[in-house]
PDB file of N, CA and C in Angstrom:
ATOM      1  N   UNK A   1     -86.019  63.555 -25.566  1.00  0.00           N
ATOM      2  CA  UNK A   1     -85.135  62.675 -24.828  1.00  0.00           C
ATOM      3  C   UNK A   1     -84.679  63.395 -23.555  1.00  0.00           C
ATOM      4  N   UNK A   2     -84.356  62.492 -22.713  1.00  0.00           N
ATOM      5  CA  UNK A   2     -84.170  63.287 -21.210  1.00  0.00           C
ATOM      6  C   UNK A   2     -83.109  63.584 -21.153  1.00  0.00           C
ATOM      7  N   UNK A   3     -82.667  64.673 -19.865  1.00  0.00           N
ATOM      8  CA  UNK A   3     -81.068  64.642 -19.765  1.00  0.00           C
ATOM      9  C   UNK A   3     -80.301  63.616 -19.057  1.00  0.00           C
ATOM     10  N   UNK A   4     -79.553  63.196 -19.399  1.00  0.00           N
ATOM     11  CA  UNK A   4     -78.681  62.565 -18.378  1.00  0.00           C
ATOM     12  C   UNK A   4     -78.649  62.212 -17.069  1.00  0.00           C
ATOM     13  N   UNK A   5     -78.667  63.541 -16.477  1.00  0.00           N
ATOM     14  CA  UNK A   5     -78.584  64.302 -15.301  1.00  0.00           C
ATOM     15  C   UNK A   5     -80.006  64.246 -14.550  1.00  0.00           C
ATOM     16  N   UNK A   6     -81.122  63.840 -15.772  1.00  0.00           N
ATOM     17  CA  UNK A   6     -82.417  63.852 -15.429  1.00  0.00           C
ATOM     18  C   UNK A   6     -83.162  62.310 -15.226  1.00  0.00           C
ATOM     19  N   UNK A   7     -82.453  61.478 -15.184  1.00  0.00           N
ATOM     20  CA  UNK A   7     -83.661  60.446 -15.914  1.00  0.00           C
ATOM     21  C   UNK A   7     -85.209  60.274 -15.172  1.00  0.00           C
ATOM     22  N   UNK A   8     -84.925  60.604 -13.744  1.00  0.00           N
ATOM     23  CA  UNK A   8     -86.328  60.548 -12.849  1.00  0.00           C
ATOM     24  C   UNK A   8     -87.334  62.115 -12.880  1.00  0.00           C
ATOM     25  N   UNK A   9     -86.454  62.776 -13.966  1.00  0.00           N
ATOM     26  CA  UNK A   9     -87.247  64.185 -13.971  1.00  0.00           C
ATOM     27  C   UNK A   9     -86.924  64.726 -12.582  1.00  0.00           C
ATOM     28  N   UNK A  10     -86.114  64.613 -11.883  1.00  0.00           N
ATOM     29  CA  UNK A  10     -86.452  65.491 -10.620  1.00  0.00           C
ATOM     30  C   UNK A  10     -84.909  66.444 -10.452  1.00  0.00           C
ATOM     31  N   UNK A  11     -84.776  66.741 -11.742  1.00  0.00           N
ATOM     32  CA  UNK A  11     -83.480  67.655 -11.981  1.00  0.00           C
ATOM     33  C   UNK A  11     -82.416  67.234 -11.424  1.00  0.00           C
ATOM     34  N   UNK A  12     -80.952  67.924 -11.867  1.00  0.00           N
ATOM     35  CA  UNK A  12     -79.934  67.406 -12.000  1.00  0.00           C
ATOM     36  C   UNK A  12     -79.780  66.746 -10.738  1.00  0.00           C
ATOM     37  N   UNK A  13     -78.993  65.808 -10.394  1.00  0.00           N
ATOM     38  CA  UNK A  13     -78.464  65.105  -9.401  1.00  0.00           C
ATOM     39  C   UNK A  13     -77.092  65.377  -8.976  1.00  0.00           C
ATOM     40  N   UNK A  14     -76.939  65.962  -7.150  1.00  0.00           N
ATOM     41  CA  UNK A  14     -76.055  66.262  -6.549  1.00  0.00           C
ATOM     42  C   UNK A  14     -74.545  65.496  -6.402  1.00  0.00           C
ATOM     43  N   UNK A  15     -73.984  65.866  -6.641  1.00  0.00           N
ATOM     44  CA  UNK A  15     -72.582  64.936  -6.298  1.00  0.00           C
ATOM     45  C   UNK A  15     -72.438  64.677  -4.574  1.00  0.00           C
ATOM     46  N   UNK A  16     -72.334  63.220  -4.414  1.00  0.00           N
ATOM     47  CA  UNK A  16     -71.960  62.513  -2.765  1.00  0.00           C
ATOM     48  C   UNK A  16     -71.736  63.464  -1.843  1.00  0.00           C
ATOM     49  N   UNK A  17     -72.365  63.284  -0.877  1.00  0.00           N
ATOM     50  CA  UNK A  17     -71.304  63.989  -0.179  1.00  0.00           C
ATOM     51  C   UNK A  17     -69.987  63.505   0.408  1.00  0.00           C
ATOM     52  N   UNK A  18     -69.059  64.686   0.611  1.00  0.00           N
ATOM     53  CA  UNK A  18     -67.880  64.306   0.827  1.00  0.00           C
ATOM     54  C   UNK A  18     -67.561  63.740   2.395  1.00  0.00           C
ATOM     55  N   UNK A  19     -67.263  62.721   2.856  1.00  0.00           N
ATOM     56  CA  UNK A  19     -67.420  62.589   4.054  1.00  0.00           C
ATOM     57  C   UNK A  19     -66.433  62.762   4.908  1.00  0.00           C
ATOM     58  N   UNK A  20     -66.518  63.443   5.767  1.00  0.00           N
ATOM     59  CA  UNK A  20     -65.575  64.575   7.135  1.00  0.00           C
ATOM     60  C   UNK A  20     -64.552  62.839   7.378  1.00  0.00           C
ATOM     61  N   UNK A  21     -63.715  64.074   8.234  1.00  0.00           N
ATOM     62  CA  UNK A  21     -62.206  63.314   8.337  1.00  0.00           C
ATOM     63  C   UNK A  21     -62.675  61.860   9.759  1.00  0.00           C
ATOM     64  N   UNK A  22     -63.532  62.789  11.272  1.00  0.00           N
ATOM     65  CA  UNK A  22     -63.743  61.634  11.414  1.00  0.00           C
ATOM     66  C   UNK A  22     -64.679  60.439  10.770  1.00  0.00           C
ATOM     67  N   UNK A  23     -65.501  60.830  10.092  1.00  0.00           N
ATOM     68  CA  UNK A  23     -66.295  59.442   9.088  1.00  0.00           C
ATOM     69  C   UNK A  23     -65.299  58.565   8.403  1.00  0.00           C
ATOM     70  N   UNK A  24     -64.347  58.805   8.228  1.00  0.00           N
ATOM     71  CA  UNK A  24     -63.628  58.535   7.313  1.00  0.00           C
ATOM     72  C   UNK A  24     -62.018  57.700   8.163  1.00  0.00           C
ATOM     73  N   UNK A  25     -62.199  58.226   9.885  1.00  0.00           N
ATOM     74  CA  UNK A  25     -61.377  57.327  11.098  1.00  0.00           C
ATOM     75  C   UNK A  25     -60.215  58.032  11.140  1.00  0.00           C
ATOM     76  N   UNK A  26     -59.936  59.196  10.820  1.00  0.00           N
ATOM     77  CA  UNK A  26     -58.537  60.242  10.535  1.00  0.00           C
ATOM     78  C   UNK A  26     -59.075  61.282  11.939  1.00  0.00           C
ATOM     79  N   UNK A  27     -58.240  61.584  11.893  1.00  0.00           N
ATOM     80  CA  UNK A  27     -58.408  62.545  14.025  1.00  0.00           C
ATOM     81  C   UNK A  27     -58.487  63.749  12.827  1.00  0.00           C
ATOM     82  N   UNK A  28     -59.555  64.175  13.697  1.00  0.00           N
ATOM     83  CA  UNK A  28     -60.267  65.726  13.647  1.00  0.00           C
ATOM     84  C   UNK A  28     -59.721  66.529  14.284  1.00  0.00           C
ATOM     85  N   UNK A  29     -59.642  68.274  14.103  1.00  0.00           N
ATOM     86  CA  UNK A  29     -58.723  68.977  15.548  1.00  0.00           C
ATOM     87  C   UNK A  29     -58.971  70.100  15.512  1.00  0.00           C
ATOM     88  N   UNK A  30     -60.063  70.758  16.483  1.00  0.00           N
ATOM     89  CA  UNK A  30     -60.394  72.170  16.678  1.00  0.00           C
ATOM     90  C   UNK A  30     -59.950  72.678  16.607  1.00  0.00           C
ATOM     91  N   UNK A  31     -59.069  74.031  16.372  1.00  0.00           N
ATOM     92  CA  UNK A  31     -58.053  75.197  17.284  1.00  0.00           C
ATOM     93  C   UNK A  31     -58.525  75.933  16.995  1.00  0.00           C
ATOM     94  N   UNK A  32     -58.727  76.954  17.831  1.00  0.00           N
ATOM     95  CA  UNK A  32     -58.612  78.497  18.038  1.00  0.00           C
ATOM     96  C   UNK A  32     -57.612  79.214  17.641  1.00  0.00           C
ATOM     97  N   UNK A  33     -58.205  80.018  17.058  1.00  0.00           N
ATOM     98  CA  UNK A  33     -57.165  80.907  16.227  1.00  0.00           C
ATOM     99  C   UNK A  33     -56.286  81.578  17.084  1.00  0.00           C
ATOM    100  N   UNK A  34     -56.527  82.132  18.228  1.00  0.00           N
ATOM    101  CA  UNK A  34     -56.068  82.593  19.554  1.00  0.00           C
ATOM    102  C   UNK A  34     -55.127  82.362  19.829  1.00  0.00           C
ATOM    103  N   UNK A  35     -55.486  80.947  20.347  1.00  0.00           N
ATOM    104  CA  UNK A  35     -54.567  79.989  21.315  1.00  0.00           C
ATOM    105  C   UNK A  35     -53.221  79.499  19.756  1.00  0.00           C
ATOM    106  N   UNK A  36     -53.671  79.395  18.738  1.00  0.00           N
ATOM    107  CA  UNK A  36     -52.687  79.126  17.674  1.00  0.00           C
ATOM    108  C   UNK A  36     -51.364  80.245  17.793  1.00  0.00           C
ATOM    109  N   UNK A  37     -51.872  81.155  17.783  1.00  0.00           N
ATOM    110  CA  UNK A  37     -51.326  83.050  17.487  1.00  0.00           C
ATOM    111  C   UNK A  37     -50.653  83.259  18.892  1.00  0.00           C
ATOM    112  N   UNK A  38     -51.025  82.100  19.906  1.00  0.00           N
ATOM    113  CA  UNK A  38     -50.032  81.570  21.181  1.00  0.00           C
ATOM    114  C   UNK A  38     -48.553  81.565  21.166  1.00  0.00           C
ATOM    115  N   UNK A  39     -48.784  80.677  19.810  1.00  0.00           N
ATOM    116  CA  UNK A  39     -47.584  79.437  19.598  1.00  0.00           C
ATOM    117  C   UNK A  39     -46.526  79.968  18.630  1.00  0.00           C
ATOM    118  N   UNK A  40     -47.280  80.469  17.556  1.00  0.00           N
ATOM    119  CA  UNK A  40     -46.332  81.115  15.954  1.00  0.00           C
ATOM    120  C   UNK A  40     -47.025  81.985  15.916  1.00  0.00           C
ATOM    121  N   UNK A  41     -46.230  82.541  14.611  1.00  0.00           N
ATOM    122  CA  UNK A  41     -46.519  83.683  14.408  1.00  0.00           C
ATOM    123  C   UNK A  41     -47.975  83.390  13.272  1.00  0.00           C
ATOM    124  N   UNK A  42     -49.054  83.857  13.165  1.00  0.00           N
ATOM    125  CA  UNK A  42     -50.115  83.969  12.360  1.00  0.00           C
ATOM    126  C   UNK A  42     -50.215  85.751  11.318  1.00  0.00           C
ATOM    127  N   UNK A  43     -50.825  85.170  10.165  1.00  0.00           N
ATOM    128  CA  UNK A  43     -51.191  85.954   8.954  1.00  0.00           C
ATOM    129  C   UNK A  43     -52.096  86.836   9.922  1.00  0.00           C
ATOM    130  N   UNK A  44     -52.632  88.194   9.720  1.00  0.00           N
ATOM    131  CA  UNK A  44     -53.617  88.541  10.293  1.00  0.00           C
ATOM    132  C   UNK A  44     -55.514  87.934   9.585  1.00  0.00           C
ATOM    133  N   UNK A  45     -55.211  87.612   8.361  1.00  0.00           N
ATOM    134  CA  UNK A  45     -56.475  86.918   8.030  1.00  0.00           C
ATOM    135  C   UNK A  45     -55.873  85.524   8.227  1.00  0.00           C
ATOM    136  N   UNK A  46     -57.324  84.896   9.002  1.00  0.00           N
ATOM    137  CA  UNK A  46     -57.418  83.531   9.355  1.00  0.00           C
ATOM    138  C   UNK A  46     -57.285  82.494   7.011  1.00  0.00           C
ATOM    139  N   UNK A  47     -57.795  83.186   6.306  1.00  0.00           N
ATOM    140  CA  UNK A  47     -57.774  82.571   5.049  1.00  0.00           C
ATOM    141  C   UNK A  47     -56.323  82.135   4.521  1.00  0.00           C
ATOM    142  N   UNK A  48     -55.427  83.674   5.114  1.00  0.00           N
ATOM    143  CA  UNK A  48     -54.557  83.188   4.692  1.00  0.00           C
ATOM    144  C   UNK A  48     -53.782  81.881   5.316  1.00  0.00           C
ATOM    145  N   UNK A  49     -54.125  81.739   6.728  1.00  0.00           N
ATOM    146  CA  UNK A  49     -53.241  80.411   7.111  1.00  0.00           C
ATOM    147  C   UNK A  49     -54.019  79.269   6.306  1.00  0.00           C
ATOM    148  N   UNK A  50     -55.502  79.298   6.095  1.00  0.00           N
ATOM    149  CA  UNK A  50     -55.762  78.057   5.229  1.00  0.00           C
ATOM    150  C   UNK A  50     -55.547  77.605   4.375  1.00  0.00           C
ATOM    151  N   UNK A  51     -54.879  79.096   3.554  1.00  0.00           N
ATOM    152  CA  UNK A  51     -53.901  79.070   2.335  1.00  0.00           C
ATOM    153  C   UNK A  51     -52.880  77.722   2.312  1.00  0.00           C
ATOM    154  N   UNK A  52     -52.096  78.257   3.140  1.00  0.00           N
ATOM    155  CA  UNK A  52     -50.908  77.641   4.040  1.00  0.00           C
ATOM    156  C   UNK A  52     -51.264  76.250   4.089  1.00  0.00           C
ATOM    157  N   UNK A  53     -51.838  76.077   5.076  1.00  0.00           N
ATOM    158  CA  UNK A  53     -52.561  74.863   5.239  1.00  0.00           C
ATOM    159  C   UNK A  53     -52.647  74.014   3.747  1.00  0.00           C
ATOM    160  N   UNK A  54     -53.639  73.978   3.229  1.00  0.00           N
ATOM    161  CA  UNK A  54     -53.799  73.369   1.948  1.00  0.00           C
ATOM    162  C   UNK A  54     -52.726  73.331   1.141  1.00  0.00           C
ATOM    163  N   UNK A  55     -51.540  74.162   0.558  1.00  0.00           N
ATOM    164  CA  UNK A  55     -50.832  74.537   0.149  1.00  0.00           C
ATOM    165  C   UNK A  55     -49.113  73.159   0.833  1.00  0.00           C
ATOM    166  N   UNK A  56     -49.664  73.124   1.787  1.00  0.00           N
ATOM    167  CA  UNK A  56     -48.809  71.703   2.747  1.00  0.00           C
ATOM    168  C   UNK A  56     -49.333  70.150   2.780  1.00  0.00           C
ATOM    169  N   UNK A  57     -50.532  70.296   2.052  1.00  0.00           N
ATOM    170  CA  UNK A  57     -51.319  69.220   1.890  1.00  0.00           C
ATOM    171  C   UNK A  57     -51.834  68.404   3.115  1.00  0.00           C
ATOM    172  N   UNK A  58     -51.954  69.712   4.072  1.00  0.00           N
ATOM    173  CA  UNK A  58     -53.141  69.664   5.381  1.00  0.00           C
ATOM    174  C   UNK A  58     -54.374  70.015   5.171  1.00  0.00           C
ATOM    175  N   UNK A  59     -55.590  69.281   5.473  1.00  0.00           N
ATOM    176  CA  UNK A  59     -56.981  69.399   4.699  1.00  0.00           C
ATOM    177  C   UNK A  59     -57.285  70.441   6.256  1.00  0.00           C
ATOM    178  N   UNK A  60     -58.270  71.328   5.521  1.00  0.00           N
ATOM    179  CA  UNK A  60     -58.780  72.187   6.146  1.00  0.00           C
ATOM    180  C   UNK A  60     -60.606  71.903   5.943  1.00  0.00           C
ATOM    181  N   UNK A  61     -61.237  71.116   7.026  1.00  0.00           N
ATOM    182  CA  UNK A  61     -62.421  70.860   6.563  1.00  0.00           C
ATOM    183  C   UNK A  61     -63.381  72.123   6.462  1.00  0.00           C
ATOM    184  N   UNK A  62     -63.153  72.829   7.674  1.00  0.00           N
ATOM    185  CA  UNK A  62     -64.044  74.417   7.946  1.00  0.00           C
ATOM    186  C   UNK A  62     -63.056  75.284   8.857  1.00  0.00           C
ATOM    187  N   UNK A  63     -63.917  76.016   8.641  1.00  0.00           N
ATOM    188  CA  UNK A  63     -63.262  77.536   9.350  1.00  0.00           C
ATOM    189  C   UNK A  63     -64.806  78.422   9.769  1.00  0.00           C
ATOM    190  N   UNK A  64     -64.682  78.165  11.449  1.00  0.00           N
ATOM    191  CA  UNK A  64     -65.836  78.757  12.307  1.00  0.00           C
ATOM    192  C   UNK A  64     -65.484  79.654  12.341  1.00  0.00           C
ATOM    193  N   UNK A  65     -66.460  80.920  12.440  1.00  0.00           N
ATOM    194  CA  UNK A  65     -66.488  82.208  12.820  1.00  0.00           C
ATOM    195  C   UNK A  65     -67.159  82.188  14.318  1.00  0.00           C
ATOM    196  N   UNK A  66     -66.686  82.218  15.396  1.00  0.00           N
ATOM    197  CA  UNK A  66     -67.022  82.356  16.347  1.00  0.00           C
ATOM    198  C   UNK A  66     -67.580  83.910  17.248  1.00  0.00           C
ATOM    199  N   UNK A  67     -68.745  84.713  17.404  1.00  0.00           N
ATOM    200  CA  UNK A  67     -68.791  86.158  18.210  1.00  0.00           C
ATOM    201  C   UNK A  67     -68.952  85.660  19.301  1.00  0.00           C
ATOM    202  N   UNK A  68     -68.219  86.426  20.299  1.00  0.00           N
ATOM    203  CA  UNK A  68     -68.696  86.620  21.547  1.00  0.00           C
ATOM    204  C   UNK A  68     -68.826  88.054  21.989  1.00  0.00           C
ATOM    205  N   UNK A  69     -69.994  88.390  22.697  1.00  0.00           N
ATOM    206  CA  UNK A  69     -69.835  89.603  23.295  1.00  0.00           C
ATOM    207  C   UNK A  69     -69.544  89.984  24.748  1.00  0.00           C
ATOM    208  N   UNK A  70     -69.104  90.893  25.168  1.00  0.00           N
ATOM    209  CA  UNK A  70     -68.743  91.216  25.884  1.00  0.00           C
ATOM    210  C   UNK A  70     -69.840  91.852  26.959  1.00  0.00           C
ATOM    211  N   UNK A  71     -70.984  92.273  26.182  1.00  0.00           N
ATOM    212  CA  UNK A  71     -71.992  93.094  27.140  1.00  0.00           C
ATOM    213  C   UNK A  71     -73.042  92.118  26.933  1.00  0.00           C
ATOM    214  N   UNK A  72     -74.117  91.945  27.370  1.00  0.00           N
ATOM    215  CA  UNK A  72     -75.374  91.257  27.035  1.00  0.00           C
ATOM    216  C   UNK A  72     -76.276  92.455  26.015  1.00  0.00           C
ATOM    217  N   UNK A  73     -76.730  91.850  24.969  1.00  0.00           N
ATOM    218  CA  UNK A  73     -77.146  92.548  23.946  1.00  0.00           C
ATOM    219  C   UNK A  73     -78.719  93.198  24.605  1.00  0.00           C
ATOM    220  N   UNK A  74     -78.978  94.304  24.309  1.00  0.00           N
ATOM    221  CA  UNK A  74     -80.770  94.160  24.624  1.00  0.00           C
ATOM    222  C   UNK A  74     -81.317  94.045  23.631  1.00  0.00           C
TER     223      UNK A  74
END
């Protein structure tokens, strides 16, 4: 007997995806950690403000890691 999870044999099946705030018609909002650390005072890890964040029942969709360099690499 098959699994559940299986019936077309082509192994378990993924859960929906979750769809982002604008799909969904709610305002989206970049910031820079920078320009934030402007305004208030910031954690020195960016995790912990997402802590924060979530913890206030502000959705945190991602968190970019942005490099820039300063020299041109060879």
């Amino acid at each position: 007997m098959a699994d559940s999870n299986d019936m077309n044999g082509s192994g378990p099946q993924r859960p929906p995806r979750r769809r982002t705030a604008a799909e969904q018609g709610e305002i989206a909002m970049r910031v820079p950690y920078s320009w934030l650390g402007e305004m208030i005072e910031l954690p020195s890890d960016p995790a912990d403000l997402v802590a924060e964040f979530i913890r206030t029942g502000t959705e945190v969709e991602s968190v970019d890691t942005v490099v820039s360099y300063s020299q041109p690499m060879c």
